[in-house]
C-alpha atoms as a PDB file:
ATOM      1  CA  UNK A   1     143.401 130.207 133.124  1.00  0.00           C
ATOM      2  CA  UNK A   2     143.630 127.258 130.615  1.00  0.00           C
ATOM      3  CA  UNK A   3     140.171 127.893 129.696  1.00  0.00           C
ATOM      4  CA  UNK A   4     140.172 131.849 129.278  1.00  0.00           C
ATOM      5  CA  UNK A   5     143.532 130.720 126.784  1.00  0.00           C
ATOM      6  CA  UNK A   6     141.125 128.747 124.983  1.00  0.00           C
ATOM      7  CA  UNK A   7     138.242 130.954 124.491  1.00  0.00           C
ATOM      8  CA  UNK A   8     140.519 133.984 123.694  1.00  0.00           C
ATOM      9  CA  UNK A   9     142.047 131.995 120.988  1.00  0.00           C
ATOM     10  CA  UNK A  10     139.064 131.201 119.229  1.00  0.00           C
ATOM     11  CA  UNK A  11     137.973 134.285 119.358  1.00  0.00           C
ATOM     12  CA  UNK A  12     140.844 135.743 117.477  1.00  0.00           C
ATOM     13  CA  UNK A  13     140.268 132.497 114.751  1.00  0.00           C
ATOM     14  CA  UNK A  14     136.757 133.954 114.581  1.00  0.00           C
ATOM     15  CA  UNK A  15     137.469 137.071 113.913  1.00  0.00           C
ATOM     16  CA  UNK A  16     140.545 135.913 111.132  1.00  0.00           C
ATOM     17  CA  UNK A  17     137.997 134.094 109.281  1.00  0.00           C
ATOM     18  CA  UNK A  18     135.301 137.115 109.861  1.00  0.00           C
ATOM     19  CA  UNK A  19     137.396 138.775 107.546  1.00  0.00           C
ATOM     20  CA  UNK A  20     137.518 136.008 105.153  1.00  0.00           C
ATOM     21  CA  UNK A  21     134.832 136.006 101.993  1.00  0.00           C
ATOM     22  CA  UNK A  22     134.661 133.495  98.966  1.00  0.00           C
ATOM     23  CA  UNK A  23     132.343 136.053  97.408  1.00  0.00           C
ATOM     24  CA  UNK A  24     134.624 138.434  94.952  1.00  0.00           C
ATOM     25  CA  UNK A  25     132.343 141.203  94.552  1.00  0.00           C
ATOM     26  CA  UNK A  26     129.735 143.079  96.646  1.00  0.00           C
ATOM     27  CA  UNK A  27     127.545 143.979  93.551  1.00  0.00           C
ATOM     28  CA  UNK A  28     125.157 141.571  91.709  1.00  0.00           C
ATOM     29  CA  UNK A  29     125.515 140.862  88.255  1.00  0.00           C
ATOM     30  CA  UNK A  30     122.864 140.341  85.945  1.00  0.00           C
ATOM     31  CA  UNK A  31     123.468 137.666  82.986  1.00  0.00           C
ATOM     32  CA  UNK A  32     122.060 139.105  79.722  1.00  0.00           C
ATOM     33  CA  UNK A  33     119.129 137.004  77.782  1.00  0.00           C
ATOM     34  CA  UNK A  34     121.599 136.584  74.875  1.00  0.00           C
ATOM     35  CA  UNK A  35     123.867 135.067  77.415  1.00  0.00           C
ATOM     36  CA  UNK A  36     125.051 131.250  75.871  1.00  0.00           C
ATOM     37  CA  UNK A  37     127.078 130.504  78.293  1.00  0.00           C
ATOM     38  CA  UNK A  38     127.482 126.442  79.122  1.00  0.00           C
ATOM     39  CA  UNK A  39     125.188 127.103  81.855  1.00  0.00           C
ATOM     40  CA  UNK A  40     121.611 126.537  79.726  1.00  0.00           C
ATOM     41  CA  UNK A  41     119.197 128.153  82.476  1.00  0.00           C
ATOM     42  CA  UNK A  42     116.956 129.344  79.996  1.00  0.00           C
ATOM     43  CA  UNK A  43     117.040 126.366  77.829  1.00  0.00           C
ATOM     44  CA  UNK A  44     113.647 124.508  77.639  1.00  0.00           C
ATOM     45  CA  UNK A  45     114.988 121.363  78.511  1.00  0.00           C
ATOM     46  CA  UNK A  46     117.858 119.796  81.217  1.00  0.00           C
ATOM     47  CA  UNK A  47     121.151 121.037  80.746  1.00  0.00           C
ATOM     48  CA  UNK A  48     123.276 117.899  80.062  1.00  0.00           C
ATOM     49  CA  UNK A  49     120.230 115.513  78.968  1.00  0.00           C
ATOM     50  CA  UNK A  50     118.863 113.995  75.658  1.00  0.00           C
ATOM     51  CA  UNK A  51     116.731 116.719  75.745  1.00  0.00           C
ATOM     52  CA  UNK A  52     114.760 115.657  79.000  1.00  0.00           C
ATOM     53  CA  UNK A  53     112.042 117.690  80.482  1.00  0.00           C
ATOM     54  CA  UNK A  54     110.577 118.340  84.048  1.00  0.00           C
ATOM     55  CA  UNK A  55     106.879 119.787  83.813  1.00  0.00           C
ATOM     56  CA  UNK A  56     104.897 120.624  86.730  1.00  0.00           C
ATOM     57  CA  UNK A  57     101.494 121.067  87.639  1.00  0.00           C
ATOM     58  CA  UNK A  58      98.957 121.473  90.978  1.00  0.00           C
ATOM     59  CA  UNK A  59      98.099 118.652  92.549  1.00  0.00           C
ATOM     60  CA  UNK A  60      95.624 118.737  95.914  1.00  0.00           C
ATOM     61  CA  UNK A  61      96.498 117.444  99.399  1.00  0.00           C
ATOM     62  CA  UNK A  62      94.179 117.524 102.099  1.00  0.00           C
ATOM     63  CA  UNK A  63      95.390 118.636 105.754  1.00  0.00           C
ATOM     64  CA  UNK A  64      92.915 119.539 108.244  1.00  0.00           C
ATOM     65  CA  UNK A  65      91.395 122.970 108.302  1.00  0.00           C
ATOM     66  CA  UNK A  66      90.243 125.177 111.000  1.00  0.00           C
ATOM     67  CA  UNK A  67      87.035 123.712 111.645  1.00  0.00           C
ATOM     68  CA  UNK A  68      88.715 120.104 112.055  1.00  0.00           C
ATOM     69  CA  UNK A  69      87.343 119.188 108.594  1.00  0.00           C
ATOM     70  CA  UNK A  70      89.429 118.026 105.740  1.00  0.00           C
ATOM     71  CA  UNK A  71      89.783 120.562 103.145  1.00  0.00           C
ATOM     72  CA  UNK A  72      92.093 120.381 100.067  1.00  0.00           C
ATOM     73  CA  UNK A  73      95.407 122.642  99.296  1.00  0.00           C
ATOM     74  CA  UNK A  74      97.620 122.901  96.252  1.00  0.00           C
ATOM     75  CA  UNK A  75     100.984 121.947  95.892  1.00  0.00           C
ATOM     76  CA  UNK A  76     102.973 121.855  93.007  1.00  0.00           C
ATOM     77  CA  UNK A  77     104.763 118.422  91.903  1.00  0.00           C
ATOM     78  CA  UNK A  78     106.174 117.162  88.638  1.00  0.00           C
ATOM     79  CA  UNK A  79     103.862 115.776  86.252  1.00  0.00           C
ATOM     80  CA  UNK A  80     102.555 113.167  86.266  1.00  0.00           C
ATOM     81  CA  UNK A  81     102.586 112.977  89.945  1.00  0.00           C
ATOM     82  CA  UNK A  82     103.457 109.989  92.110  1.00  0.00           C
ATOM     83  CA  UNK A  83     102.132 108.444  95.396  1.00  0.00           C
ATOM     84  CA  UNK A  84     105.071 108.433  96.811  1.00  0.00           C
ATOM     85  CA  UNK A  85     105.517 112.499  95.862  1.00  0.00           C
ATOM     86  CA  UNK A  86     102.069 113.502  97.007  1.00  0.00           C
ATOM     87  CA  UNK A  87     102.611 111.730 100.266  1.00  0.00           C
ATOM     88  CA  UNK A  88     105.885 113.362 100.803  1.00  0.00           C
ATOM     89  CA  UNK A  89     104.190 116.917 100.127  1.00  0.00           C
ATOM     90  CA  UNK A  90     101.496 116.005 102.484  1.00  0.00           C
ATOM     91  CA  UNK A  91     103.944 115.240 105.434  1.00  0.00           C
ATOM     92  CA  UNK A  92     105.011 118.394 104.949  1.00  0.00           C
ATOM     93  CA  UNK A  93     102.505 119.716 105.988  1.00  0.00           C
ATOM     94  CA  UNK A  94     100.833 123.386 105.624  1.00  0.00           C
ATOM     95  CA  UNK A  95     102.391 126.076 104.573  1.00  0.00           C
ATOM     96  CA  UNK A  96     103.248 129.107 107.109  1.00  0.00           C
ATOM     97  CA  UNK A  97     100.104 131.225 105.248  1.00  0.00           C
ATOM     98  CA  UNK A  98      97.861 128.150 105.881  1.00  0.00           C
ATOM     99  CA  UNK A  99      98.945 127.673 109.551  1.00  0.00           C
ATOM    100  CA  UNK A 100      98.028 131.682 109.891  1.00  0.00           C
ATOM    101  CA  UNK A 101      94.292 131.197 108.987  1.00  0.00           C
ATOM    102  CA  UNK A 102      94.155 127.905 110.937  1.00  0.00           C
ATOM    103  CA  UNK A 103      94.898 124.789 108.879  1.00  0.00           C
ATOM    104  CA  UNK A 104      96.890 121.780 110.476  1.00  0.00           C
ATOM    105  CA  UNK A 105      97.875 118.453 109.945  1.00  0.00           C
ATOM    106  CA  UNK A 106      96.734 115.551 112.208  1.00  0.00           C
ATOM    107  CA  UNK A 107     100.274 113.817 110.556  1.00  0.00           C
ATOM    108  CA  UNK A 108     102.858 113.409 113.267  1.00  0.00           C
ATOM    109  CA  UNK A 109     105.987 116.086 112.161  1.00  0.00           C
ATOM    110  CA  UNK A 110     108.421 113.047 112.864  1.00  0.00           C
ATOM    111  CA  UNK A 111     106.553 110.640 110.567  1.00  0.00           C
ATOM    112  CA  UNK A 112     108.778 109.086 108.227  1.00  0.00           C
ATOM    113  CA  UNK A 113     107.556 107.485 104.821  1.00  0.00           C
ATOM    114  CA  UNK A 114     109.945 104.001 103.852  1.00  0.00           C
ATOM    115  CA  UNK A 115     107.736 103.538 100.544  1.00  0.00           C
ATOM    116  CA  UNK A 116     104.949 104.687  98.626  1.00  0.00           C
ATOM    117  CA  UNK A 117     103.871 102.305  95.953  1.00  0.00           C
ATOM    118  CA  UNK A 118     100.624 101.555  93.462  1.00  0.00           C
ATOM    119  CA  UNK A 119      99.522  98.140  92.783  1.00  0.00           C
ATOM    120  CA  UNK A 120      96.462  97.414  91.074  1.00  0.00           C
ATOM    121  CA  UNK A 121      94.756 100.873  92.190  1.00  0.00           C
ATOM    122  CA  UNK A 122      95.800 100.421  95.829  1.00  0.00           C
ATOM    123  CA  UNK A 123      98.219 102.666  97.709  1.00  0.00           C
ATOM    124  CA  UNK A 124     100.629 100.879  99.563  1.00  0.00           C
ATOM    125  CA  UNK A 125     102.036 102.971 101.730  1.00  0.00           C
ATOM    126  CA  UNK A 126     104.653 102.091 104.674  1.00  0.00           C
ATOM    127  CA  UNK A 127     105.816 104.350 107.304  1.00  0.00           C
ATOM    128  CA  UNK A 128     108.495 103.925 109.890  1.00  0.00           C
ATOM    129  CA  UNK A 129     106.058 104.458 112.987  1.00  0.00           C
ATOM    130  CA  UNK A 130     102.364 103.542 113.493  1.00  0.00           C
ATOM    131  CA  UNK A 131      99.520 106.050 113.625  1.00  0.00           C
ATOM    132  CA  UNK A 132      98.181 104.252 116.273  1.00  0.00           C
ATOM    133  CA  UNK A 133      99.725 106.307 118.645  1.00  0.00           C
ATOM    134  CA  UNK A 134      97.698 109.458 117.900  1.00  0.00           C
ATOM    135  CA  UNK A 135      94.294 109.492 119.513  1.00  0.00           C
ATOM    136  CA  UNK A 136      91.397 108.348 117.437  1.00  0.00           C
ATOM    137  CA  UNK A 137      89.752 111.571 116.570  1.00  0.00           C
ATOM    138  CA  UNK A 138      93.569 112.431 115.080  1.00  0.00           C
ATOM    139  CA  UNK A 139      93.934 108.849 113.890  1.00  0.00           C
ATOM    140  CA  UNK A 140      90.813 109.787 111.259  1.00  0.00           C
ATOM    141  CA  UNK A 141      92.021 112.864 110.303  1.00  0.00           C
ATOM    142  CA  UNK A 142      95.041 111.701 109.762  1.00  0.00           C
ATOM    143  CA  UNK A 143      93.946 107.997 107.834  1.00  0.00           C
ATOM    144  CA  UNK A 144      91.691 110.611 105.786  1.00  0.00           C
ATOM    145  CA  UNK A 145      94.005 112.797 104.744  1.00  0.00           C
ATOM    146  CA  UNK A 146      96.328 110.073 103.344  1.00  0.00           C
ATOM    147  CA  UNK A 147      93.249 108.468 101.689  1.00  0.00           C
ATOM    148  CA  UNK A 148      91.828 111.318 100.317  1.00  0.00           C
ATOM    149  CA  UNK A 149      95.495 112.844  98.942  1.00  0.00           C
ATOM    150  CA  UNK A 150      96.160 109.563  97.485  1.00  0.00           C
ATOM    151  CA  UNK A 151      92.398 109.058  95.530  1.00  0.00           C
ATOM    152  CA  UNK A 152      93.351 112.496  94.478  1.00  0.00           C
ATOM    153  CA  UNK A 153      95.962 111.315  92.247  1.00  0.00           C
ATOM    154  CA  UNK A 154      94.805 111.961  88.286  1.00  0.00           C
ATOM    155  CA  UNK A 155      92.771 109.173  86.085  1.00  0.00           C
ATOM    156  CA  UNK A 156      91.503 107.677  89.414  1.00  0.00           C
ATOM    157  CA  UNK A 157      94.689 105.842  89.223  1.00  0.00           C
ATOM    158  CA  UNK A 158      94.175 105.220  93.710  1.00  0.00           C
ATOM    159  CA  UNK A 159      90.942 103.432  94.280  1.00  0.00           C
ATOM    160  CA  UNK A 160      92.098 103.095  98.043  1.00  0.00           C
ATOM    161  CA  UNK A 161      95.246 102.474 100.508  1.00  0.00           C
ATOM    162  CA  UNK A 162      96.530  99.865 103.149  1.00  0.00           C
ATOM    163  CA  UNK A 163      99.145 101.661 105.540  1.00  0.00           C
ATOM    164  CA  UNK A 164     102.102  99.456 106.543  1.00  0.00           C
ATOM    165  CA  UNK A 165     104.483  99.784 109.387  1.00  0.00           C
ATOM    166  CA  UNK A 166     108.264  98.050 108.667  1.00  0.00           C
ATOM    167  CA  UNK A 167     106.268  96.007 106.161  1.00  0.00           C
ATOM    168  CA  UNK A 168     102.924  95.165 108.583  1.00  0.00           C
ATOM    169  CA  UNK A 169      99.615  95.609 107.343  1.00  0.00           C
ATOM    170  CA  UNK A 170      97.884  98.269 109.973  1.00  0.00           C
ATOM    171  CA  UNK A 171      93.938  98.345 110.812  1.00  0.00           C
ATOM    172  CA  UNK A 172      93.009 101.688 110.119  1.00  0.00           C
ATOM    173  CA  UNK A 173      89.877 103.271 111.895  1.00  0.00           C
ATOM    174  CA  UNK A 174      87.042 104.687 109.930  1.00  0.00           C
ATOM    175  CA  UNK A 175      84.693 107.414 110.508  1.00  0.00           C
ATOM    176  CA  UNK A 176      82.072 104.579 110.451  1.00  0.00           C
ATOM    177  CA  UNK A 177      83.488 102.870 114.277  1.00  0.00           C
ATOM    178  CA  UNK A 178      84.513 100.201 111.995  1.00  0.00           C
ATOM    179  CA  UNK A 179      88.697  99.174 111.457  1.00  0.00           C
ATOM    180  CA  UNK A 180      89.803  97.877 108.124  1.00  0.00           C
ATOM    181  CA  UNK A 181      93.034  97.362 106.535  1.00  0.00           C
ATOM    182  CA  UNK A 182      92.099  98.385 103.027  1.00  0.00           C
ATOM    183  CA  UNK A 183      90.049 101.911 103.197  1.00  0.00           C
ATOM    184  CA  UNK A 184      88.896 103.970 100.154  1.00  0.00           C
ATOM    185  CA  UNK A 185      88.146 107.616  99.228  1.00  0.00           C
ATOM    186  CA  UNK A 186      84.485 107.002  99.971  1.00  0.00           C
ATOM    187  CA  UNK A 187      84.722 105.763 103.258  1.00  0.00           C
ATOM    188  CA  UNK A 188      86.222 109.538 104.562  1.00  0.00           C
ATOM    189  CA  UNK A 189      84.280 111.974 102.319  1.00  0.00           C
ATOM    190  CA  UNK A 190      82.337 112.500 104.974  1.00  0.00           C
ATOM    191  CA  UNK A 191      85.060 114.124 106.830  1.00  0.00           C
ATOM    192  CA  UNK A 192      85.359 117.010 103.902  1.00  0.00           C
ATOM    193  CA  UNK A 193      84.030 120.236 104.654  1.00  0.00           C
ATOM    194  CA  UNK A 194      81.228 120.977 102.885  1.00  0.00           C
END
């Protein structure tokens, strides 16, 4: 009985607030072009900045695509783009229209990325979780597309990465049989569909 008391009265507080709306209108209302309101949504720079500017441009990523090749895929990031931000775009992995014509990622979904850093042309990159867990086959697609999204990065500016787990250097396997802590662009091109 106590229950049925209970679920009776929240239905009534659902339906109270049902009724309830924070929007005043039903219509939409367009703002005019001459609008110069404090808002500054058409300004060309950041409202509330020294006159700051965001610019963006296409950067590639590579994921895997459907015949278990690396290929690359566009994704816009501001300019000029960071490892950190190109790694973060890559974990996202592909888009719904990629997924429909086949492309994947060999990335775990859960993956998390503690830092992304460059130092002296190498990508230091440190995840929460090791990709060692992934089976090899996925453990190269996966080491290649980090490699190949991070030499991807303008005015050759990644000559190669090390992956790190809470701070540990990781051996990373190469398409060669070989494990190495420091791998380059070169070492997975052949991995890119030709």
């Amino acid at each position: 009985m106590k229950s049925l008391r209970t679920i009776l009265m929240m239905g009534v507080v659902a339906l109270a607030l049902s009724s309830c709306t924070l929007i005043a209108s039903n219509t939409a209302h367009d703002i005019p072009r001459s609008f110069s309101g404090s808002l500054g949504l058409l300004h060309k720079t950041i409202p509330g900045t020294n006159h700051a500017r965001v610019r963006f441009i296409t950067q590639p990523v590579y994921i895997v695509d459907a015949t278990k090749h690396l290929a690359p895929s566009s994704r816009i990031v501001p300019s000029p783009p960071g490892l950190s931000t190109v790694i973060q775009q890559l974990l996202q992995g592909p888009s719904a229209i990629e997924e429909s014509a086949g492309y994947s990622s060999a990335l775990p979904k859960d993956l998390v990325l503690v830092s992304a850093v460059l130092i002296d042309k190498v990508g230091y990159i440190n995840f929460a979780s090791p990709l060692s867990t992934l089976s090899p086959a996925q453990q190269l697609l996966a080491v290649g597309e980090l490699v190949l999204t991070a030499g991807a990065l303008p005015r050759d500016e990644c000559n190669g990465i090390v992956i790190k787990v809470a701070g540990v250097t990781q051996r990373l396997l190469m398409p060669n049989g070989h494990s190495a802590t420091l791998v380059t662009k070169k070492n997975f091109e052949v991995l890119l569909n030709a």
